[in-house]
Protein backbone atom coordinates (compact mmCIF):
# COMPACT_ATOMS: atom_id res chain seq x y z
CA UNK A 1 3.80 116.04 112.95
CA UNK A 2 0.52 116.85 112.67
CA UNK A 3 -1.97 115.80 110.15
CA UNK A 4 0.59 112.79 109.59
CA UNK A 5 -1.62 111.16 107.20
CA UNK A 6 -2.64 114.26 105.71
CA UNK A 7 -1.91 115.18 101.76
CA UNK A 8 0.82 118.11 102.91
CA UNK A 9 2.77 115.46 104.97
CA UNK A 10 2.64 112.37 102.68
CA UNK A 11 3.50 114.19 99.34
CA UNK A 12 6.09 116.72 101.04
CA UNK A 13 7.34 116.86 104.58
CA UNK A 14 7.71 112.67 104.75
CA UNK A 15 9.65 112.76 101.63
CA UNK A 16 11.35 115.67 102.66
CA UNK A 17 12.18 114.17 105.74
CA UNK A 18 13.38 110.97 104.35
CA UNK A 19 15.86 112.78 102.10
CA UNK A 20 17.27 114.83 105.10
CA UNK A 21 17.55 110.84 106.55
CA UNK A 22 19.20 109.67 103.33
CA UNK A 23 21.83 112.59 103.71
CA UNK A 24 22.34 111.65 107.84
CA UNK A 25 20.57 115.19 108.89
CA UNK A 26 18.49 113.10 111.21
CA UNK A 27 19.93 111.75 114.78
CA UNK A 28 20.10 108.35 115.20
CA UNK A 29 17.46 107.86 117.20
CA UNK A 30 15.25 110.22 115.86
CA UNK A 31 11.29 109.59 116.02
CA UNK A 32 8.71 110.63 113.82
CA UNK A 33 5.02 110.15 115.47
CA UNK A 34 2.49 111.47 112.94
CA UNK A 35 -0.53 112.55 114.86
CA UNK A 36 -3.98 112.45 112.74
CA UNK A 37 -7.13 111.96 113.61
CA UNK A 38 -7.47 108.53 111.44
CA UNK A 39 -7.69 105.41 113.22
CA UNK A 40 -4.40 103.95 111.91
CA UNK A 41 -2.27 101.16 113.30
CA UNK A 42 1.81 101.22 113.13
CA UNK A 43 1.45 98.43 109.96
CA UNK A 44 -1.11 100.28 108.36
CA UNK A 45 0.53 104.15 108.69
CA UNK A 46 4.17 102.43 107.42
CA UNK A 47 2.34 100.98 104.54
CA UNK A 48 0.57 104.58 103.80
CA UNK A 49 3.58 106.69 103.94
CA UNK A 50 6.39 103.76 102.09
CA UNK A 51 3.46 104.33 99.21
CA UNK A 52 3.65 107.70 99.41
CA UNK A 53 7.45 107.80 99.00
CA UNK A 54 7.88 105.38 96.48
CA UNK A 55 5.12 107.82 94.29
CA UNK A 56 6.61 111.49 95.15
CA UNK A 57 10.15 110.61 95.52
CA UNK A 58 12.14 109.49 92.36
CA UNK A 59 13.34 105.81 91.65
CA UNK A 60 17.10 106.78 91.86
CA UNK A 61 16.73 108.77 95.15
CA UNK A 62 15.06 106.06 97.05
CA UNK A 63 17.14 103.31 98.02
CA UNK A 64 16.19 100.22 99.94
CA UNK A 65 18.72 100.91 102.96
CA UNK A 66 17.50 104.48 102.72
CA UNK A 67 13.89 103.69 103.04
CA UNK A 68 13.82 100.90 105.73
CA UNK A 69 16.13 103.29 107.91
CA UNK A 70 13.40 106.39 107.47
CA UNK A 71 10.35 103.64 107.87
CA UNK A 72 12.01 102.19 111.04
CA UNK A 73 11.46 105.92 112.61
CA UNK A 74 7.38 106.24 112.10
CA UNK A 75 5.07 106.14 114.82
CA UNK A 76 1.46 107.00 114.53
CA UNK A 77 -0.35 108.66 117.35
CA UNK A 78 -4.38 108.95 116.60
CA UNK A 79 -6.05 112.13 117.95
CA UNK A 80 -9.08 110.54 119.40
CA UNK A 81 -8.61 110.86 123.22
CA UNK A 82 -7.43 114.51 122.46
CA UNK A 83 -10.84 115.89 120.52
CA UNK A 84 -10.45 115.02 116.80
CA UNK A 85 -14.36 115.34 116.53
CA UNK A 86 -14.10 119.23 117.91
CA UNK A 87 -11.07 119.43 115.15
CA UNK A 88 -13.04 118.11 112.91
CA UNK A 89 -16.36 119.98 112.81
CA UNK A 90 -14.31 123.32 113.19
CA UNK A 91 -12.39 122.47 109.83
CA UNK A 92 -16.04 121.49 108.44
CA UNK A 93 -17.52 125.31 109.58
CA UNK A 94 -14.70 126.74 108.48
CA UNK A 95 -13.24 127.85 111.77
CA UNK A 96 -9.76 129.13 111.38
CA UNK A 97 -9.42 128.51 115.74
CA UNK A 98 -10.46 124.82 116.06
CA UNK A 99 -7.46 125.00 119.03
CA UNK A 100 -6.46 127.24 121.54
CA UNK A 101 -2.84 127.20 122.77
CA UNK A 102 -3.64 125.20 126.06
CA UNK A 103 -5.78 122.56 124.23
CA UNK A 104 -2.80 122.19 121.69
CA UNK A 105 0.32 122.20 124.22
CA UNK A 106 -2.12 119.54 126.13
CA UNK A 107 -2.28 117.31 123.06
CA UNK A 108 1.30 117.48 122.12
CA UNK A 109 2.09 116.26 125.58
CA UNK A 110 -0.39 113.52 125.68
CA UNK A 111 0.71 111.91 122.37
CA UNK A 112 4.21 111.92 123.41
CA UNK A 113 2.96 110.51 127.07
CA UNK A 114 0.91 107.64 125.34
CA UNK A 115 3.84 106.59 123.04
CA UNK A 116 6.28 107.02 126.24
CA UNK A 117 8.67 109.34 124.56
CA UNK A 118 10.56 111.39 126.54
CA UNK A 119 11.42 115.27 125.28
């Protein structure tokens, strides 16, 4: 996911995805790497998004079994090597292109390379 530690994914697509978990829409050994271009450890990006959940996601629809299950999944994967500073001055010019197609098929398949995942 990209932007993984971005407002869009910690107030809805984590919690969505941990409700599609809590339901068993998810494989078993699903993965969720959320690629940003933060500096963020494993520790630090579990602590981030269980924070986020336990704020957008009601009391009653967040149970304990539930949430270490959906934590368990999270991987972080920061955009450095991969030209977060290019990203990032684009999205301060207001550039709508900051990546072409190549560049962005390039980083996917680094990001799952440096967390040796397998597609």
């Amino acid at each position: 996911m990209f932007g993984g530690t971005g407002d869009l994914a910690l107030r809805k697509l984590l919690p969505g995805l941990c409700y599609r978990d809590h339901y068993r829409q998810l494989a078993a050994d699903s993965r969720i790497i959320g690629v940003s271009c933060s500096q963020i450890d494993r520790d630090g990006y579990v602590r981030e998004v269980e924070g986020s959940l336990r704020r957008y996601l009601p009391a009653h629809d967040l149970d304990e079994a539930t949430l270490a299950q959906f934590l368990g999944r999270l991987g972080p994967c920061h955009a450095r090597r991969h030209g977060a500073r290019r990203l990032a001055r684009a999205r301060r010019e207001g550039r709508r292109r900051a990546v072409r197609g190549g560049r962005l098929t390039r980083l996917v398949r680094e990001a799952f390379e440096s967390l040796r995942l397998r597609r």
